[in-house]
PDB file of N, CA and C in Angstrom:
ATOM      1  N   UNK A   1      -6.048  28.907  -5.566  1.00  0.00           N
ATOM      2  CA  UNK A   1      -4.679  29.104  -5.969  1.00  0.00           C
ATOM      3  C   UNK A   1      -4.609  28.936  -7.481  1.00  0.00           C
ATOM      4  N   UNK A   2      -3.887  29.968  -7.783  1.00  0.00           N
ATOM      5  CA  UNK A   2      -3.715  29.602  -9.397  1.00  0.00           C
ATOM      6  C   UNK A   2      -2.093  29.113  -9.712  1.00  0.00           C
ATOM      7  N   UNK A   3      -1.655  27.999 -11.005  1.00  0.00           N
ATOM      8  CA  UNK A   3      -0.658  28.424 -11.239  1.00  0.00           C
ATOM      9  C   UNK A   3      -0.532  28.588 -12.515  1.00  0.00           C
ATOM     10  N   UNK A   4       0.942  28.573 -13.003  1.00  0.00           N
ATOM     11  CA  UNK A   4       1.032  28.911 -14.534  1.00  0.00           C
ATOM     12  C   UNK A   4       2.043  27.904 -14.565  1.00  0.00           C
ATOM     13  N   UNK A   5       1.437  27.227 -16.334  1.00  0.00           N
ATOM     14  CA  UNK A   5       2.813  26.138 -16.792  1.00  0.00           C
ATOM     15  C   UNK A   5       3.512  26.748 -17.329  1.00  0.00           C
ATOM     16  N   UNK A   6       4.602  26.031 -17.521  1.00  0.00           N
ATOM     17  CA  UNK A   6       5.724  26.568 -18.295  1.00  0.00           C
ATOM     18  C   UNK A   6       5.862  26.064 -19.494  1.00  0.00           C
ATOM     19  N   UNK A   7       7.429  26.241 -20.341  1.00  0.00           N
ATOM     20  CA  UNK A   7       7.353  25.847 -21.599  1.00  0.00           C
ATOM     21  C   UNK A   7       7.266  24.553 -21.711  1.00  0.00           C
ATOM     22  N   UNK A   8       7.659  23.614 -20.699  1.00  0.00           N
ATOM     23  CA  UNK A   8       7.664  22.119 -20.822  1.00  0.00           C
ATOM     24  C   UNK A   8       6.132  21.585 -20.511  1.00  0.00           C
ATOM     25  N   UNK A   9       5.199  22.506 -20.121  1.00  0.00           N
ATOM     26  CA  UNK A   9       3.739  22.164 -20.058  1.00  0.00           C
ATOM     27  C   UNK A   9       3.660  21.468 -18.363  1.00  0.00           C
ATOM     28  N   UNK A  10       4.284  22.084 -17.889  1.00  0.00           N
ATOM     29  CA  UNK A  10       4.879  21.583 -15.970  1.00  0.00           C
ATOM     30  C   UNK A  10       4.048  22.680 -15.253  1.00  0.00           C
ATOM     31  N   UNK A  11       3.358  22.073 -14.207  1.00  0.00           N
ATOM     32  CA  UNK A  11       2.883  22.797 -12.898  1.00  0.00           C
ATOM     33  C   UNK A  11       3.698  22.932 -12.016  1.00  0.00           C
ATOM     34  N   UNK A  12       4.161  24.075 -10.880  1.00  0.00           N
ATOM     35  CA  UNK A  12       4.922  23.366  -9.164  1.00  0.00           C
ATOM     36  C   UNK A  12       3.491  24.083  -8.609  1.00  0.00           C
ATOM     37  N   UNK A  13       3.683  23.081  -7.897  1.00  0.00           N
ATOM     38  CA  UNK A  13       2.693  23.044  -6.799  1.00  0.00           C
ATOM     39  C   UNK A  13       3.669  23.443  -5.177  1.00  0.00           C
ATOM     40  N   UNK A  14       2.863  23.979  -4.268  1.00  0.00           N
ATOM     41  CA  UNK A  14       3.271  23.882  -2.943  1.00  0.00           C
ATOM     42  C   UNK A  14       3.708  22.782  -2.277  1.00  0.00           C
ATOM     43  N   UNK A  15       4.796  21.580  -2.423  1.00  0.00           N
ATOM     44  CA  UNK A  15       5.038  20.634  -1.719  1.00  0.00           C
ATOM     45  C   UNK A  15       5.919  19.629  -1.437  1.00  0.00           C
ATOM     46  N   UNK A  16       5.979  19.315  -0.911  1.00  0.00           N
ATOM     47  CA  UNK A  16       7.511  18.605  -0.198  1.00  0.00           C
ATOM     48  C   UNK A  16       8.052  17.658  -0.948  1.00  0.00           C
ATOM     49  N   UNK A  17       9.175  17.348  -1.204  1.00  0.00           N
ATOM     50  CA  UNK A  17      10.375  16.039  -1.817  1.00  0.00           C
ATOM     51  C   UNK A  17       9.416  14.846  -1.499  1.00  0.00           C
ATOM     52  N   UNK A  18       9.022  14.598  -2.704  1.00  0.00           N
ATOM     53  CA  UNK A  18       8.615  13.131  -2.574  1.00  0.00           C
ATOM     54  C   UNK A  18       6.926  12.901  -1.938  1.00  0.00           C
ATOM     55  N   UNK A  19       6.381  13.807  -1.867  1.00  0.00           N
ATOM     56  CA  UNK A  19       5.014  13.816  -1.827  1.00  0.00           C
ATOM     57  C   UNK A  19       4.381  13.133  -2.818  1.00  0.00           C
ATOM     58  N   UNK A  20       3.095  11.851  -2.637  1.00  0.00           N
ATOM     59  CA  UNK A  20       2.614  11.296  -3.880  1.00  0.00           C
ATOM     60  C   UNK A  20       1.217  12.019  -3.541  1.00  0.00           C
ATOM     61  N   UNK A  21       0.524  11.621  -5.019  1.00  0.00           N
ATOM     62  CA  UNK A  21      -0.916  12.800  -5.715  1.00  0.00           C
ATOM     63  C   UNK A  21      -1.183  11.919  -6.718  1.00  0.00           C
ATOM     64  N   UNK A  22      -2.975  11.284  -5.991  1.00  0.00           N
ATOM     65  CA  UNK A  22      -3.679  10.752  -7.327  1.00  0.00           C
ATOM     66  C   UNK A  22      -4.092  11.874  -8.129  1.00  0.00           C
ATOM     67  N   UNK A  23      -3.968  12.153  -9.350  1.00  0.00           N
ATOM     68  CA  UNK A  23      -4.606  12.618 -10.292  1.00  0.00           C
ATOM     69  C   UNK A  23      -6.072  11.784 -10.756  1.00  0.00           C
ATOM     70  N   UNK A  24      -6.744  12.549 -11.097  1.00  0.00           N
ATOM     71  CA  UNK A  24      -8.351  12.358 -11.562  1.00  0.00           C
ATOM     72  C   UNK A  24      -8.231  13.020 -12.771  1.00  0.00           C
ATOM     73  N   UNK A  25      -9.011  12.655 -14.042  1.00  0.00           N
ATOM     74  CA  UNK A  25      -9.091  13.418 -14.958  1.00  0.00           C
ATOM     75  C   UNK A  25     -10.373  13.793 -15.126  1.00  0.00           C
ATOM     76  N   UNK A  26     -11.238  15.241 -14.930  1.00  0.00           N
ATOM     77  CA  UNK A  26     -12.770  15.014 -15.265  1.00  0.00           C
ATOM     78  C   UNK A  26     -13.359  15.406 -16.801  1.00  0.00           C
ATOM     79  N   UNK A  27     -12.339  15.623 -17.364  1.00  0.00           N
ATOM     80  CA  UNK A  27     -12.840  15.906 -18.381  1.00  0.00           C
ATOM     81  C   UNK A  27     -12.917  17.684 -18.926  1.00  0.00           C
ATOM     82  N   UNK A  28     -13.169  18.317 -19.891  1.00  0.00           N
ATOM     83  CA  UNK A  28     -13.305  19.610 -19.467  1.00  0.00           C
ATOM     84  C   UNK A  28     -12.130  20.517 -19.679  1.00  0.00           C
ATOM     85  N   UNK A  29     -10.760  19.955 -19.746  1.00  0.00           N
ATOM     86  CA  UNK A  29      -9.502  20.457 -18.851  1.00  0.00           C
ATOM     87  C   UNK A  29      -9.415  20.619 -17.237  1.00  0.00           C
ATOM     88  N   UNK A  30     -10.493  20.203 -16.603  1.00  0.00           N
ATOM     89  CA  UNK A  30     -10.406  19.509 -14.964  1.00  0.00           C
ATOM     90  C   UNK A  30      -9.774  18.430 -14.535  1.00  0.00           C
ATOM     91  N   UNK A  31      -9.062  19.102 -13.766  1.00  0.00           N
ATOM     92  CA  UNK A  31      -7.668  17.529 -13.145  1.00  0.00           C
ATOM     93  C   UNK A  31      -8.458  17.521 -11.132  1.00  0.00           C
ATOM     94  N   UNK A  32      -8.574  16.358 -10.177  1.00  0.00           N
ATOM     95  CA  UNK A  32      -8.283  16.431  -8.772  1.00  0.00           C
ATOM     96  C   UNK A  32      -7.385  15.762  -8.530  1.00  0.00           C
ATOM     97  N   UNK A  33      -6.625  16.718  -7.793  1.00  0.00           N
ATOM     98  CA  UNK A  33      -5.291  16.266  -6.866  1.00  0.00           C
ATOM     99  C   UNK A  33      -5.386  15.973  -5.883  1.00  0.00           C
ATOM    100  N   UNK A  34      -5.195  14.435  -5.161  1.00  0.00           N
ATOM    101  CA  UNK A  34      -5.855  14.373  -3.934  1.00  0.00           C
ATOM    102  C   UNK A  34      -4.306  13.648  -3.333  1.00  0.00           C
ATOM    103  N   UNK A  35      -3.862  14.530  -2.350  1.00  0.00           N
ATOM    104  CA  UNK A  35      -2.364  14.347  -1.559  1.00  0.00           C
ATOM    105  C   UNK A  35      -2.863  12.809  -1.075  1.00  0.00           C
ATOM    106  N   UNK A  36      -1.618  11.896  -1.231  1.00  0.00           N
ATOM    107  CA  UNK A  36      -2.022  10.355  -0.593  1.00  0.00           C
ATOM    108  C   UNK A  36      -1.019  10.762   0.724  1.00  0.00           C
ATOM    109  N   UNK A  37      -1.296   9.435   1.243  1.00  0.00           N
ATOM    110  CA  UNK A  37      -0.461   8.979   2.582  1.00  0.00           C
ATOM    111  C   UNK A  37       0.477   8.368   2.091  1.00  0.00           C
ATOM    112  N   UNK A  38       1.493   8.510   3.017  1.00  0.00           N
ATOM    113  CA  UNK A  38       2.947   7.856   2.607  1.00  0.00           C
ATOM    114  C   UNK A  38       2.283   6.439   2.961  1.00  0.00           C
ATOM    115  N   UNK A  39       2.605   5.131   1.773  1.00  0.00           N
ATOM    116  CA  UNK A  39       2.412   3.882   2.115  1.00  0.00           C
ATOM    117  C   UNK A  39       3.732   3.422   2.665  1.00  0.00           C
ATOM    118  N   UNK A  40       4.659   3.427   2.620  1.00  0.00           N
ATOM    119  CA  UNK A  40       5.437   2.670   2.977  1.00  0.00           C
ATOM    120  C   UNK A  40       6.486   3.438   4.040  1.00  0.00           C
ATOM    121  N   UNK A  41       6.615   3.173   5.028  1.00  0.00           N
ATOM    122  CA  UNK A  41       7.778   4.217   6.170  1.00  0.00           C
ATOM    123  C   UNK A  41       8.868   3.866   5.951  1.00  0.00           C
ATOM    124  N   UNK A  42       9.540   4.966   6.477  1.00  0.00           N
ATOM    125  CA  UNK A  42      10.736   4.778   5.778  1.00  0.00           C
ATOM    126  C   UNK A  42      11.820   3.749   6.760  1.00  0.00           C
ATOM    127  N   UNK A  43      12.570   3.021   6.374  1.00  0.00           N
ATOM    128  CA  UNK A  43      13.209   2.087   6.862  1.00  0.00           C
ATOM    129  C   UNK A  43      13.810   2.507   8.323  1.00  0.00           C
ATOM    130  N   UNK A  44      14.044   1.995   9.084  1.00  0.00           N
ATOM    131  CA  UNK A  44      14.549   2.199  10.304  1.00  0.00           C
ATOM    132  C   UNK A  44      16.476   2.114  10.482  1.00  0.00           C
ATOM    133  N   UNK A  45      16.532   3.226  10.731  1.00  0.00           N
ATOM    134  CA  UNK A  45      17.624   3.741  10.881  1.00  0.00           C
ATOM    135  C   UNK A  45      18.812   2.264  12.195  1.00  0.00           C
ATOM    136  N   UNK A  46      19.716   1.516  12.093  1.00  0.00           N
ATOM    137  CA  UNK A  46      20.482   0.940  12.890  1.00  0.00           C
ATOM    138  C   UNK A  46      21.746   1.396  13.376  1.00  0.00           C
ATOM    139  N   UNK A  47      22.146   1.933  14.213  1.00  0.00           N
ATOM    140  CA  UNK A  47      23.861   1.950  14.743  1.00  0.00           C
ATOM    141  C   UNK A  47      23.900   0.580  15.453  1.00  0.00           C
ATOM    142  N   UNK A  48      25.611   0.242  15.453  1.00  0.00           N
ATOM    143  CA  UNK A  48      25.651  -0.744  16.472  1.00  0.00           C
ATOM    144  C   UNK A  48      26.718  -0.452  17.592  1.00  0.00           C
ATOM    145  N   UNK A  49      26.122  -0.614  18.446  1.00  0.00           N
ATOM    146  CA  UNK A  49      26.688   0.355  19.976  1.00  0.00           C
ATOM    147  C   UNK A  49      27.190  -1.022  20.591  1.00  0.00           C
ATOM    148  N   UNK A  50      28.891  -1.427  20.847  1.00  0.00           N
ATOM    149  CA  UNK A  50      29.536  -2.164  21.732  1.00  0.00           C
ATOM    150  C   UNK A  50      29.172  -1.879  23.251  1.00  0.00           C
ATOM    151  N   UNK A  51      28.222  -2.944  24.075  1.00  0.00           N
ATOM    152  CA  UNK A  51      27.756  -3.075  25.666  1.00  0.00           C
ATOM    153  C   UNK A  51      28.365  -3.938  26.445  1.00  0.00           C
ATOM    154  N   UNK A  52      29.356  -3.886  26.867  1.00  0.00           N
ATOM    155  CA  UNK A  52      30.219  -4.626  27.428  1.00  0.00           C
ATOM    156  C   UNK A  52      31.001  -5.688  26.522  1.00  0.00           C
ATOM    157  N   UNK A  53      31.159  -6.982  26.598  1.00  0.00           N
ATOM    158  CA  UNK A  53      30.984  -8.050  25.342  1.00  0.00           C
ATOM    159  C   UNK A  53      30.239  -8.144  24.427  1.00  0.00           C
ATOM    160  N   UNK A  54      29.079  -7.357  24.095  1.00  0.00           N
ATOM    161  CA  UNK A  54      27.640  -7.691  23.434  1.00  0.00           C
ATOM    162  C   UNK A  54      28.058  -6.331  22.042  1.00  0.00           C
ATOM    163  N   UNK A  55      27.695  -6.504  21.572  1.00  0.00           N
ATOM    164  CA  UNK A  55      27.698  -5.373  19.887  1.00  0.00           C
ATOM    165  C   UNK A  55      26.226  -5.707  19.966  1.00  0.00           C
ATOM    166  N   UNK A  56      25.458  -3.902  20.290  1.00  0.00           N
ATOM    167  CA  UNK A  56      23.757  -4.419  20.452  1.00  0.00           C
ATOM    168  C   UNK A  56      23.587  -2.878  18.948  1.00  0.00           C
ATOM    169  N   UNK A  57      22.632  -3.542  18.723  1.00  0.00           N
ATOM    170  CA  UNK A  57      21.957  -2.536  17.258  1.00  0.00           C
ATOM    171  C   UNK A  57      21.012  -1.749  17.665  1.00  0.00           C
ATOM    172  N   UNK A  58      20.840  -0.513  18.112  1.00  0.00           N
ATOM    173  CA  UNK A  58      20.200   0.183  18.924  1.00  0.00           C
ATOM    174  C   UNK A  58      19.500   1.384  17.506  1.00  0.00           C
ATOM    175  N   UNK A  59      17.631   1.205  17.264  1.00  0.00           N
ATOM    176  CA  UNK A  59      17.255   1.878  16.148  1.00  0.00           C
ATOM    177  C   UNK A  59      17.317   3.750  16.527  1.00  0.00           C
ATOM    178  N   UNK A  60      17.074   3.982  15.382  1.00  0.00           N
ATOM    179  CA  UNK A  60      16.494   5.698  15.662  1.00  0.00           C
ATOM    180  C   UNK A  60      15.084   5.816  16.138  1.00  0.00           C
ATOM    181  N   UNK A  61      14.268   5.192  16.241  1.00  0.00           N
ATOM    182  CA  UNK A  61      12.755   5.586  16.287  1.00  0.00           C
ATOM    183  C   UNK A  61      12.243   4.098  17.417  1.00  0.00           C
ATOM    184  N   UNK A  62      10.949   4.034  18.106  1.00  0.00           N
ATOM    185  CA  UNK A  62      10.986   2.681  18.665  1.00  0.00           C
ATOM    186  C   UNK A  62      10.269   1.773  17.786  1.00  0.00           C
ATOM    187  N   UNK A  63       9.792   0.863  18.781  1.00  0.00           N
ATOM    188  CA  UNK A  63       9.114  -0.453  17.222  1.00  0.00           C
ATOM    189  C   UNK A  63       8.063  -0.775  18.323  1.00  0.00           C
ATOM    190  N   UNK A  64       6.966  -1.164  17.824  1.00  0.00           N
ATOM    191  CA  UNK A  64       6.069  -1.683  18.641  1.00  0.00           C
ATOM    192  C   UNK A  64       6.165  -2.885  18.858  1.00  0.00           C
ATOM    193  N   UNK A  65       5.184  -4.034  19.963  1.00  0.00           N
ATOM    194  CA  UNK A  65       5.275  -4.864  20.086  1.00  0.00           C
ATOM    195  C   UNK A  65       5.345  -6.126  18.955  1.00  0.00           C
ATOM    196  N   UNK A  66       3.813  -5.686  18.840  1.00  0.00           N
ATOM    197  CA  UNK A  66       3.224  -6.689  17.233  1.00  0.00           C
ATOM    198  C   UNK A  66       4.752  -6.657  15.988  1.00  0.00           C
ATOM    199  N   UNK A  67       5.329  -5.374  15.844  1.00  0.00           N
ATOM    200  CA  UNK A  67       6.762  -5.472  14.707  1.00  0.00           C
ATOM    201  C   UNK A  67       7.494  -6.636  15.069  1.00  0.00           C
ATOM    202  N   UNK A  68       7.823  -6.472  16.728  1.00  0.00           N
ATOM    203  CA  UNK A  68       8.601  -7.247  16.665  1.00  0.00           C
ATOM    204  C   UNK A  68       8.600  -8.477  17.118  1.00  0.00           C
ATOM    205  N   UNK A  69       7.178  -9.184  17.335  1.00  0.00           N
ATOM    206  CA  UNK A  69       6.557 -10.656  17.026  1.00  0.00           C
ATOM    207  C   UNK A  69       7.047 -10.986  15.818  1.00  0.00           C
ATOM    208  N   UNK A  70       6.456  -9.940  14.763  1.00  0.00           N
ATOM    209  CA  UNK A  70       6.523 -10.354  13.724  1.00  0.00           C
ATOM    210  C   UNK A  70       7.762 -10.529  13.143  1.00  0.00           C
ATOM    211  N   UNK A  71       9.111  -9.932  13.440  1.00  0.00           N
ATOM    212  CA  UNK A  71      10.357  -9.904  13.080  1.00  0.00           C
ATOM    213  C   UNK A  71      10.400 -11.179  13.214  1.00  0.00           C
ATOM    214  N   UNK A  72      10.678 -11.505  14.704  1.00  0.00           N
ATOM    215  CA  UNK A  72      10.799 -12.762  15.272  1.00  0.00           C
ATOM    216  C   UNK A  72      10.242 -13.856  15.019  1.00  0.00           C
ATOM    217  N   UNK A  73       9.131 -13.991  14.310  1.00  0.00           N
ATOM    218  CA  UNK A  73       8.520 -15.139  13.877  1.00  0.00           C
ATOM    219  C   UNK A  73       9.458 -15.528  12.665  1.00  0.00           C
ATOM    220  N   UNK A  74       9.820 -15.041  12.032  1.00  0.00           N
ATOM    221  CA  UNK A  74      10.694 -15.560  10.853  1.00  0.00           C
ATOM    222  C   UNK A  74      11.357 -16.747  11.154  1.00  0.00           C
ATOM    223  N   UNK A  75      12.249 -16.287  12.426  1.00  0.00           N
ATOM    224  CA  UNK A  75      13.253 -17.477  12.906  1.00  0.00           C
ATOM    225  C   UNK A  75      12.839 -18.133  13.761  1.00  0.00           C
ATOM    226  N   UNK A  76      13.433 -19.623  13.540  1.00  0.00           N
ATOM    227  CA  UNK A  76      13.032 -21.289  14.065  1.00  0.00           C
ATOM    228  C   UNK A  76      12.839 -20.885  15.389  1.00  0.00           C
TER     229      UNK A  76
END
């Protein structure tokens, strides 16, 4: 793939809002772009849904076990 910079000396590349990219410099005018993994997910979505007497916080996505040891360990 080739591209062309512009006047601000800017590449676009093929890729999504918020995609991160180590750069390498080799020297030469050679750059590697190597697409990372998202480190951090994105926060978990809460509504809170009234269940009879109870107001329960019901997420968008599920949680595994180990998350929610670990939530729970916080408190006494």
């Amino acid at each position: 793939m080739t591209v062309i910079a512009d006047n601000k000396k800017r590449v676009t590349l093929p890729t999504q809002p918020g995609e991160r990219f180590d750069v390498r410099v080799l020297g030469d005018g050679q750059f590697i772009l190597t697409r990372l993994e998202p480190s951090h997910p994105r926060p978990a979505k809460v509504t809170v849904r009234k269940i009879g007497r109870y107001s329960v916080g019901h997420l968008d996505r599920a949680i595994s076990e180990t998350a929610l040891h670990e939530a729970l360990a916080e408190f006494p």
